[in-house]
N, C-alpha and C. Protein backbone atom coordinates (compact mmCIF):
# COMPACT_ATOMS: atom_id res chain seq x y z
N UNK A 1 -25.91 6.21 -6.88
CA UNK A 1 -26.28 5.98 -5.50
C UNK A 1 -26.29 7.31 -4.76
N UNK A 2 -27.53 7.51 -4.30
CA UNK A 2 -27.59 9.29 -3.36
C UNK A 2 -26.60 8.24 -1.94
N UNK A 3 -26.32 9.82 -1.44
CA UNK A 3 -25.83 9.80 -0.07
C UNK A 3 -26.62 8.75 0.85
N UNK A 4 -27.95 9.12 1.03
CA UNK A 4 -28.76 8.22 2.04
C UNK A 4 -28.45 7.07 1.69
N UNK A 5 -28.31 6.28 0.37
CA UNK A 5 -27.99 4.88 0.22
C UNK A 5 -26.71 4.47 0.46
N UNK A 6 -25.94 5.25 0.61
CA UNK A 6 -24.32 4.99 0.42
C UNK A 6 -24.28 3.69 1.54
N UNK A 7 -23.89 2.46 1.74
CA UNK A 7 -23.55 1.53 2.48
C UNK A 7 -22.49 2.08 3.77
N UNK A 8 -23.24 1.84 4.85
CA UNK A 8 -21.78 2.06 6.27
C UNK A 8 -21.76 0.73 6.70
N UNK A 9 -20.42 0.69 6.91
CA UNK A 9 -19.87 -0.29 7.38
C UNK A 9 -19.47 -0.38 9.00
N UNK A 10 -19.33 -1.07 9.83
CA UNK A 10 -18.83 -1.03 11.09
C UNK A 10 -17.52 -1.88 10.79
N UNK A 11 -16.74 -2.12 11.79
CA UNK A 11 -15.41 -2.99 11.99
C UNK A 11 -15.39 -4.15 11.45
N UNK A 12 -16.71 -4.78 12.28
CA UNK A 12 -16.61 -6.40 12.09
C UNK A 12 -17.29 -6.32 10.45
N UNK A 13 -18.28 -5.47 9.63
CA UNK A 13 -18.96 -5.60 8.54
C UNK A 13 -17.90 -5.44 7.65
N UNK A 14 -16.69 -4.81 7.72
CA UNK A 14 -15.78 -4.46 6.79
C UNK A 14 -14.55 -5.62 6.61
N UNK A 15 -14.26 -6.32 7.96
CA UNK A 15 -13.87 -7.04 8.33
C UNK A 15 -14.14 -8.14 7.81
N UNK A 16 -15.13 -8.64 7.78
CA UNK A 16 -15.94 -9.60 6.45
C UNK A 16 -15.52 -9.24 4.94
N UNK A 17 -15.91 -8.46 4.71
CA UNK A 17 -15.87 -7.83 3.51
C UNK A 17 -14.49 -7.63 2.86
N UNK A 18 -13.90 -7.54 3.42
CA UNK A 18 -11.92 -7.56 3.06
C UNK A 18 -11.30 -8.85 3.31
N UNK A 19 -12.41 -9.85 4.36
CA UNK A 19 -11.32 -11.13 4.23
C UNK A 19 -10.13 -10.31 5.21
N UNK A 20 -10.07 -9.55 6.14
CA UNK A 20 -8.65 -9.66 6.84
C UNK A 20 -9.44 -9.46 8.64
N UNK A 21 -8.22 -9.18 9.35
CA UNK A 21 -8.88 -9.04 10.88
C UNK A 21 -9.15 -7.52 11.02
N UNK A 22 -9.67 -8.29 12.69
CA UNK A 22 -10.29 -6.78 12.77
C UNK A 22 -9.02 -5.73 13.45
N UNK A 23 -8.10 -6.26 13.78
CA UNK A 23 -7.19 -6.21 14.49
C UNK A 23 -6.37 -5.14 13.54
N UNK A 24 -6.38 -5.47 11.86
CA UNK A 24 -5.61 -5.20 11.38
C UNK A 24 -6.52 -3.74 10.73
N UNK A 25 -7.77 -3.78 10.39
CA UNK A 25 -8.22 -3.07 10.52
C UNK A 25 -8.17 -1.71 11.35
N UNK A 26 -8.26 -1.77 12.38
CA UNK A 26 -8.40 -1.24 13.66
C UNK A 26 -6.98 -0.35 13.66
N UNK A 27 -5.91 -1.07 13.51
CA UNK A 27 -4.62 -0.29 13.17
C UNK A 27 -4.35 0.79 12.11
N UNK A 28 -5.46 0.44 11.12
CA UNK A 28 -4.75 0.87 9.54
C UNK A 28 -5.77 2.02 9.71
N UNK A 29 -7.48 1.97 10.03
CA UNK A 29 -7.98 2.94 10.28
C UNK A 29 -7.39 4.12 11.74
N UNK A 30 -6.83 3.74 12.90
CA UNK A 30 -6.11 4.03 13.80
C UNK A 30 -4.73 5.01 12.80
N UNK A 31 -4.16 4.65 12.23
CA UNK A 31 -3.06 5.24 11.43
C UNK A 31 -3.50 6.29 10.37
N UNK A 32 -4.69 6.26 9.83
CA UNK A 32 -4.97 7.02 9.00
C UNK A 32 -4.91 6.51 7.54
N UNK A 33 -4.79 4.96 7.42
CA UNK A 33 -4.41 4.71 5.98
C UNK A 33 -5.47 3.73 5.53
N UNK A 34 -6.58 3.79 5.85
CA UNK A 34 -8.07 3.28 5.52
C UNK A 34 -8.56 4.49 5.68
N UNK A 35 -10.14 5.12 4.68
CA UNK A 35 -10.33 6.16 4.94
C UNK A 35 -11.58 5.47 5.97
N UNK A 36 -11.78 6.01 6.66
CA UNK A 36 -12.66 6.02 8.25
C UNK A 36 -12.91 7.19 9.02
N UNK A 37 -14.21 6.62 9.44
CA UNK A 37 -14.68 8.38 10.90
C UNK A 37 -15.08 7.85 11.77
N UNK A 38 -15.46 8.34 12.84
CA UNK A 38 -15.75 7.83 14.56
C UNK A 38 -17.38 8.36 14.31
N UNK A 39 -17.54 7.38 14.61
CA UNK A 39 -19.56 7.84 15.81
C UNK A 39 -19.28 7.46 16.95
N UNK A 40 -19.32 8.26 17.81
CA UNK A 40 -19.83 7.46 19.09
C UNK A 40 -18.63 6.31 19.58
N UNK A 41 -17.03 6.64 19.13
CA UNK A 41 -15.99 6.18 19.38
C UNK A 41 -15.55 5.12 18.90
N UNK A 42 -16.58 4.47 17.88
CA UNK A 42 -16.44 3.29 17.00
C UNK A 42 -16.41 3.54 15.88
N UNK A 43 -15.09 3.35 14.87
CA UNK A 43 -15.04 2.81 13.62
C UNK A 43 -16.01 2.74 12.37
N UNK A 44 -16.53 3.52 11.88
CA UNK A 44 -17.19 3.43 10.17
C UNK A 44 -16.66 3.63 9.31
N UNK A 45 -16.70 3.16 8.04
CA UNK A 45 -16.46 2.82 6.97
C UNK A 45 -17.42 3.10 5.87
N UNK A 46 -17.42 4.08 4.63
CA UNK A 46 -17.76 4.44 3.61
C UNK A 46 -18.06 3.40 2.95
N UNK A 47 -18.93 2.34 2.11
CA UNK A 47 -18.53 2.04 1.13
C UNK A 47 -17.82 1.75 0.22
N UNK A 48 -18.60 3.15 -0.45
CA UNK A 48 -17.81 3.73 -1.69
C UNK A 48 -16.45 4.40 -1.54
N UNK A 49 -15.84 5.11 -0.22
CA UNK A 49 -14.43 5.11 -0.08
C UNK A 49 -13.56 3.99 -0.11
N UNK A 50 -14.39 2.85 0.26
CA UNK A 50 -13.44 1.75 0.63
C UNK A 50 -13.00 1.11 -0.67
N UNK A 51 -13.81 1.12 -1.68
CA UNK A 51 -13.57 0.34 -3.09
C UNK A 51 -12.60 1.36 -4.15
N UNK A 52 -13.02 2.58 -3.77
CA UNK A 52 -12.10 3.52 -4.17
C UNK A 52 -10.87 3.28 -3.81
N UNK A 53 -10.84 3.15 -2.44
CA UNK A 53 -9.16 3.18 -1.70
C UNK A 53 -8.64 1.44 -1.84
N UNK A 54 -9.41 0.34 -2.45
CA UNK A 54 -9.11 -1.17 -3.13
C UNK A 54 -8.63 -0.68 -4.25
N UNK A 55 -9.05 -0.31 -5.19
CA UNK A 55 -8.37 0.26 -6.31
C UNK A 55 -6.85 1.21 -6.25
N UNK A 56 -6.94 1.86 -5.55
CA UNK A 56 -6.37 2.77 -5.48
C UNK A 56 -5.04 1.83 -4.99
N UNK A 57 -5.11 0.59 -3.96
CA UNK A 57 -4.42 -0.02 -3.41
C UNK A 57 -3.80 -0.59 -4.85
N UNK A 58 -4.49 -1.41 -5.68
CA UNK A 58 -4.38 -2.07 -6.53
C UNK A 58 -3.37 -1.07 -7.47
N UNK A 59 -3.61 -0.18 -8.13
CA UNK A 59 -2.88 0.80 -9.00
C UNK A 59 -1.49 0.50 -8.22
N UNK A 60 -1.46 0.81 -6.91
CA UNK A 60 -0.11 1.34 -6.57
C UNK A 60 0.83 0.23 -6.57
N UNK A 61 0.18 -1.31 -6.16
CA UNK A 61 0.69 -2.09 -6.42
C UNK A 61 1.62 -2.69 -8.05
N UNK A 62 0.37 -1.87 -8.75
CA UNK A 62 0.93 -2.37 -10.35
C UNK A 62 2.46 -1.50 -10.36
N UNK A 63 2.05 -0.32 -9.99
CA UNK A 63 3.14 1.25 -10.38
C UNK A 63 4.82 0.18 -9.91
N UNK A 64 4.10 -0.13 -8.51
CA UNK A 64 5.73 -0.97 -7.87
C UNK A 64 6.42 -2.17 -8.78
N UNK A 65 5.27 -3.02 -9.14
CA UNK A 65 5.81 -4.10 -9.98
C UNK A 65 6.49 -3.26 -11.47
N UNK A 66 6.20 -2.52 -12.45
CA UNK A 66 6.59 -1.91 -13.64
C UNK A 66 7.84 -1.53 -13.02
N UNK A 67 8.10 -0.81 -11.98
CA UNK A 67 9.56 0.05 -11.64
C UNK A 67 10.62 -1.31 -11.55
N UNK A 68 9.96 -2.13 -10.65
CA UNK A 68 11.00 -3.52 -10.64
C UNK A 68 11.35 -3.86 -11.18
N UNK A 69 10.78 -4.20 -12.36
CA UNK A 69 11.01 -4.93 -13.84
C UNK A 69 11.93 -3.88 -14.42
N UNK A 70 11.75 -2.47 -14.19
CA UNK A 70 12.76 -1.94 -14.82
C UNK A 70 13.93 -1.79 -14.43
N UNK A 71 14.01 -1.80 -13.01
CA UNK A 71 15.35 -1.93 -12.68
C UNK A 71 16.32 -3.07 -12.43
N UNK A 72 17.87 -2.55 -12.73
CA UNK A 72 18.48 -4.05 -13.09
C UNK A 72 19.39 -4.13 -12.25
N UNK A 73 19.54 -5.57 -12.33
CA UNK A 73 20.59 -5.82 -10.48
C UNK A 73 22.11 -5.21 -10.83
N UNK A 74 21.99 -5.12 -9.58
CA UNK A 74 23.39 -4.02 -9.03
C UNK A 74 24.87 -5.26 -8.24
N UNK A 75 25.40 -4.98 -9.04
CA UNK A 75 26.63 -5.84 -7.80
C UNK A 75 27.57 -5.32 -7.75
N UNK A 76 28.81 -5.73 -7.33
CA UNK A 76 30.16 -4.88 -6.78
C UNK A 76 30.98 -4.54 -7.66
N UNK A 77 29.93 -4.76 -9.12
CA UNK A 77 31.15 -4.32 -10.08
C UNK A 77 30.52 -3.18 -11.30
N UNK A 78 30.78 -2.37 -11.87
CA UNK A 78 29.97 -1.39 -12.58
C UNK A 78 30.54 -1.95 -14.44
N UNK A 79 30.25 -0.99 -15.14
CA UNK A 79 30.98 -1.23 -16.27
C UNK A 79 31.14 0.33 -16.73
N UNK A 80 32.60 0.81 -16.82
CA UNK A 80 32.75 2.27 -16.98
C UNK A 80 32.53 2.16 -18.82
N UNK A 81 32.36 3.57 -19.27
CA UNK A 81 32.61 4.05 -20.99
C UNK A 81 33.37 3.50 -21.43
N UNK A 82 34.36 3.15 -21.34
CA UNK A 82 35.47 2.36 -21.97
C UNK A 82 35.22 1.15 -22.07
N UNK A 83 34.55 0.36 -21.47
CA UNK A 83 34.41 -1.01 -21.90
C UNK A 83 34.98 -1.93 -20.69
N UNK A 84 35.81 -1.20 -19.88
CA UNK A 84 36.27 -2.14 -18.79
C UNK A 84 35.91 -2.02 -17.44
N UNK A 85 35.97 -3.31 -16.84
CA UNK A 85 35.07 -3.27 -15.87
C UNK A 85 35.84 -3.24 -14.38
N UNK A 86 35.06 -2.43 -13.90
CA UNK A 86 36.45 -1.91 -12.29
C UNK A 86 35.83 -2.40 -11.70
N UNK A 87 36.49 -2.53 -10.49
CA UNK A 87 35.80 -3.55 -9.06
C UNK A 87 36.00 -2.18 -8.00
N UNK A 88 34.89 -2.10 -7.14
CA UNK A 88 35.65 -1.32 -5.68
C UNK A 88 36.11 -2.00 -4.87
N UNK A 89 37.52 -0.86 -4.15
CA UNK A 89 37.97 -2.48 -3.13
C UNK A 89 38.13 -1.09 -1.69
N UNK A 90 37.17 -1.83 -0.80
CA UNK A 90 37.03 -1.26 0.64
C UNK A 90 39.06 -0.59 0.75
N UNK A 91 38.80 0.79 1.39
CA UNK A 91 40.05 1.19 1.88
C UNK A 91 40.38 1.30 3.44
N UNK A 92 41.22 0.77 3.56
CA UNK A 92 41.58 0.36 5.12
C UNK A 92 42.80 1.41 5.66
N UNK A 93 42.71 2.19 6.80
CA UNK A 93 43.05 3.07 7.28
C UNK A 93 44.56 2.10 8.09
């Protein structure tokens, strides 16, 4: 796809297109975490940035779920080298 074809999007066209509001939109491009540029003080949208930055969403999501799975629950009790297991007990002044 050359440049001239690249698809622009406005608010409400992207807005469609993601299934979410415009509201929420409006914030996330406002924040900097949709990639977006201003014409004329309104909101456009790339395309091809946007499916890039779906993916990109998607990856990061997987990265979070793998770390979860690896980590294992924590409670108030540890298990030291020796085999026995200590408790902490709050110290009161």
């Amino acid at each position: 796809m050359t440049a001239r074809q690249q698809a622009i999007f406005t608010l409400d066209e992207l807005a469609a297109y993601l299934k979410v509001g415009k509201r929420t939109l409006y914030r996330l491009a406002a924040h900097g975490e949709i990639p977006a540029f201003k014409v004329g003080g309104t909101w456009r949208f790339r395309q091809s940035e946007i499916d890039r930055w779906i993916n990109d969403q998607i990856q990061a999501g997987r990265k979070k779920e793998v770390i979860r799975t690896d980590e294992q629950p924590r409670s108030a009790e540890h298990s030291v080298s020796s085999g026995s297991t200590v408790r902490r007990r709050r110290q009161t002044e």
